[in-house]
Protein backbone atom coordinates (compact mmCIF):
# COMPACT_ATOMS: atom_id res chain seq x y z
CA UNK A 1 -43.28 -43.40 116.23
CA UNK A 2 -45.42 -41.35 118.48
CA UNK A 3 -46.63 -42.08 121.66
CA UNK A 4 -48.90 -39.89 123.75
CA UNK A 5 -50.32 -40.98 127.11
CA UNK A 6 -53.51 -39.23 128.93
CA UNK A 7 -54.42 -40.26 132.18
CA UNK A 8 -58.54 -41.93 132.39
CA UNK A 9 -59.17 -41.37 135.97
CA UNK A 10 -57.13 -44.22 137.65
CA UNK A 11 -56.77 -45.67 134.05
CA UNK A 12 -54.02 -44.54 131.28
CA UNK A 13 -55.27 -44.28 127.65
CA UNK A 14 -51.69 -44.59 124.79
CA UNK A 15 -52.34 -43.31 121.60
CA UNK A 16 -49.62 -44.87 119.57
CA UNK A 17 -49.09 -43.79 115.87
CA UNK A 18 -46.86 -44.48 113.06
CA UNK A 19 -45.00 -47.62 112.62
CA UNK A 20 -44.18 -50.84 115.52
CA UNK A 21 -41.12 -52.26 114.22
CA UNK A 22 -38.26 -54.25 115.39
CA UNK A 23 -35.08 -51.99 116.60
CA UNK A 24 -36.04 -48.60 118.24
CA UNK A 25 -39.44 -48.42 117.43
CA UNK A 26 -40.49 -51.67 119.37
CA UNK A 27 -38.12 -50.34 121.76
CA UNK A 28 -39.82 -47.12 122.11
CA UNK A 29 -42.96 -49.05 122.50
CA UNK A 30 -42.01 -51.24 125.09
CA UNK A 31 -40.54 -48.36 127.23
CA UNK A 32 -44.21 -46.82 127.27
CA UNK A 33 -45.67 -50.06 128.19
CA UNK A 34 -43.15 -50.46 130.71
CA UNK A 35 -43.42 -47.10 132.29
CA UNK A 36 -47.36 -47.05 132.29
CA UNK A 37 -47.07 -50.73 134.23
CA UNK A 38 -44.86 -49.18 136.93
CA UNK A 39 -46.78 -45.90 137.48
CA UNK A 40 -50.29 -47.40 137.71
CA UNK A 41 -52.53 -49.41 139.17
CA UNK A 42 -55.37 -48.99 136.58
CA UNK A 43 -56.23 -50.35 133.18
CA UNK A 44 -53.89 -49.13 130.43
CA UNK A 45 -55.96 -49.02 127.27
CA UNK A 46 -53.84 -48.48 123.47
CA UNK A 47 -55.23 -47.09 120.68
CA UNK A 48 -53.76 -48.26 117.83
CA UNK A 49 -55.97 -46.59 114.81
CA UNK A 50 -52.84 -44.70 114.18
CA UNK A 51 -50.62 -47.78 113.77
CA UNK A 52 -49.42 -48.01 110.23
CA UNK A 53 -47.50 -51.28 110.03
CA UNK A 54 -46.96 -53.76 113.15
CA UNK A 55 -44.62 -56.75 112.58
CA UNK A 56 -43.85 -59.46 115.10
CA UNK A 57 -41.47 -57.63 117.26
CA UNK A 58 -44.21 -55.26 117.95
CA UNK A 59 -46.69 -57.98 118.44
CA UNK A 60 -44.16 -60.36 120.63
CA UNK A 61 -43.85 -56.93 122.77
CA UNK A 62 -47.81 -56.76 123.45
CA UNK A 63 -48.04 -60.20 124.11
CA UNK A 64 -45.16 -59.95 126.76
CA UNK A 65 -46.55 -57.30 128.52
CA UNK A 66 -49.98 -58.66 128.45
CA UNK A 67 -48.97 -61.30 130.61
CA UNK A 68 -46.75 -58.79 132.63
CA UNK A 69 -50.07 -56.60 133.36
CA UNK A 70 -52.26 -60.30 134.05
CA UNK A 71 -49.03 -60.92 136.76
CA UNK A 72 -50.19 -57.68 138.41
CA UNK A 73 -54.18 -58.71 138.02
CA UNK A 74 -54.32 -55.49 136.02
CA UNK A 75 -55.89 -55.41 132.00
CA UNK A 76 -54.17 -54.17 128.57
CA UNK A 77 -56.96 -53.25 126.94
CA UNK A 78 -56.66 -52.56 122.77
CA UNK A 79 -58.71 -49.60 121.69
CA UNK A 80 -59.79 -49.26 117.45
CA UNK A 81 -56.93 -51.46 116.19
CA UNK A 82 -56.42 -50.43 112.23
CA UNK A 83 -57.43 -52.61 109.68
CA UNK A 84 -53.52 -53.87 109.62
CA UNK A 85 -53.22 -54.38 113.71
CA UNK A 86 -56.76 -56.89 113.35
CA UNK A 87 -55.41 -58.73 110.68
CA UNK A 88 -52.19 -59.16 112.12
CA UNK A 89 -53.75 -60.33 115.41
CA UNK A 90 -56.42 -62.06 113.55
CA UNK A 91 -53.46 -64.57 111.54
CA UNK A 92 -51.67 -64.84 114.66
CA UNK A 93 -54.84 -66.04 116.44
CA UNK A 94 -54.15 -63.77 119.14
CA UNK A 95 -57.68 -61.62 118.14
CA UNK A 96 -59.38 -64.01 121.22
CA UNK A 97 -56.54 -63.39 123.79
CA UNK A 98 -56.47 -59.49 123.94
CA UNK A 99 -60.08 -57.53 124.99
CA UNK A 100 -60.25 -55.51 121.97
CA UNK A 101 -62.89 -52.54 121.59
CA UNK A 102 -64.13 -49.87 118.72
CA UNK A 103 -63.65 -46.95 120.85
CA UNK A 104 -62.28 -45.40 124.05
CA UNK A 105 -65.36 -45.49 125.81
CA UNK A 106 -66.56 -48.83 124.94
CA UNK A 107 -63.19 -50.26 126.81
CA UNK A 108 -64.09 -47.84 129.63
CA UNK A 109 -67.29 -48.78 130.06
CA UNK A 110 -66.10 -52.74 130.68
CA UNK A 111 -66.12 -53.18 134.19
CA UNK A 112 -62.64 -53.69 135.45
């Protein structure tokens, strides 16, 4: 798994690819998530068009941190999930709790 972060202004953009698994990968995930929470005070958006295969580790790890970043009144944005990442959040009928956009600057241009 790959995980590249760009800083948006005040906001962070992660561009995660390759596969959100339980054991290191989730792990490695989480670490990013965790990192960008401390660092920031802006939105942190994730694209996850890269994102081969999620399973519920990886999903139980967005879900935790979503309600980490709500704590801090700050938003998790999800940027052009793949077609895997929608259905997975689609079944799991967690599609309506996370703001989900087609591209980069559609979630910027959300007011904040």
């Amino acid at each position: 798994m790959i995980v590249e972060k760009r800083r948006l202004g005040e906001d962070v953009l992660l561009v995660v690819e390759g596969d959100i698994r339980q054991g290191e990968s989730a792990s490695f995930f989480a670490g990013a998530l965790e990192r960008s929470l401390e660092e920031g005070r802006g939105r942190v958006l994730i694209d996850l068009s890269r994102i081969r295969q999620m399973d519920s580790s990886g999903l139980a790890e967005l879900v935790s941190f979503l309600g980490r970043f709500e704590e801090q009144r700050r938003e998790l944005l999800l940027v052009n999930p793949s077609d895997t990442s929608r259905e997975l959040l689609r079944t799991s009928r967690l599609d309506a709790r996370f703001s989900t956009h087609d591209s980069v600057e559609a979630a910027l241009a959300v007011e904040a």
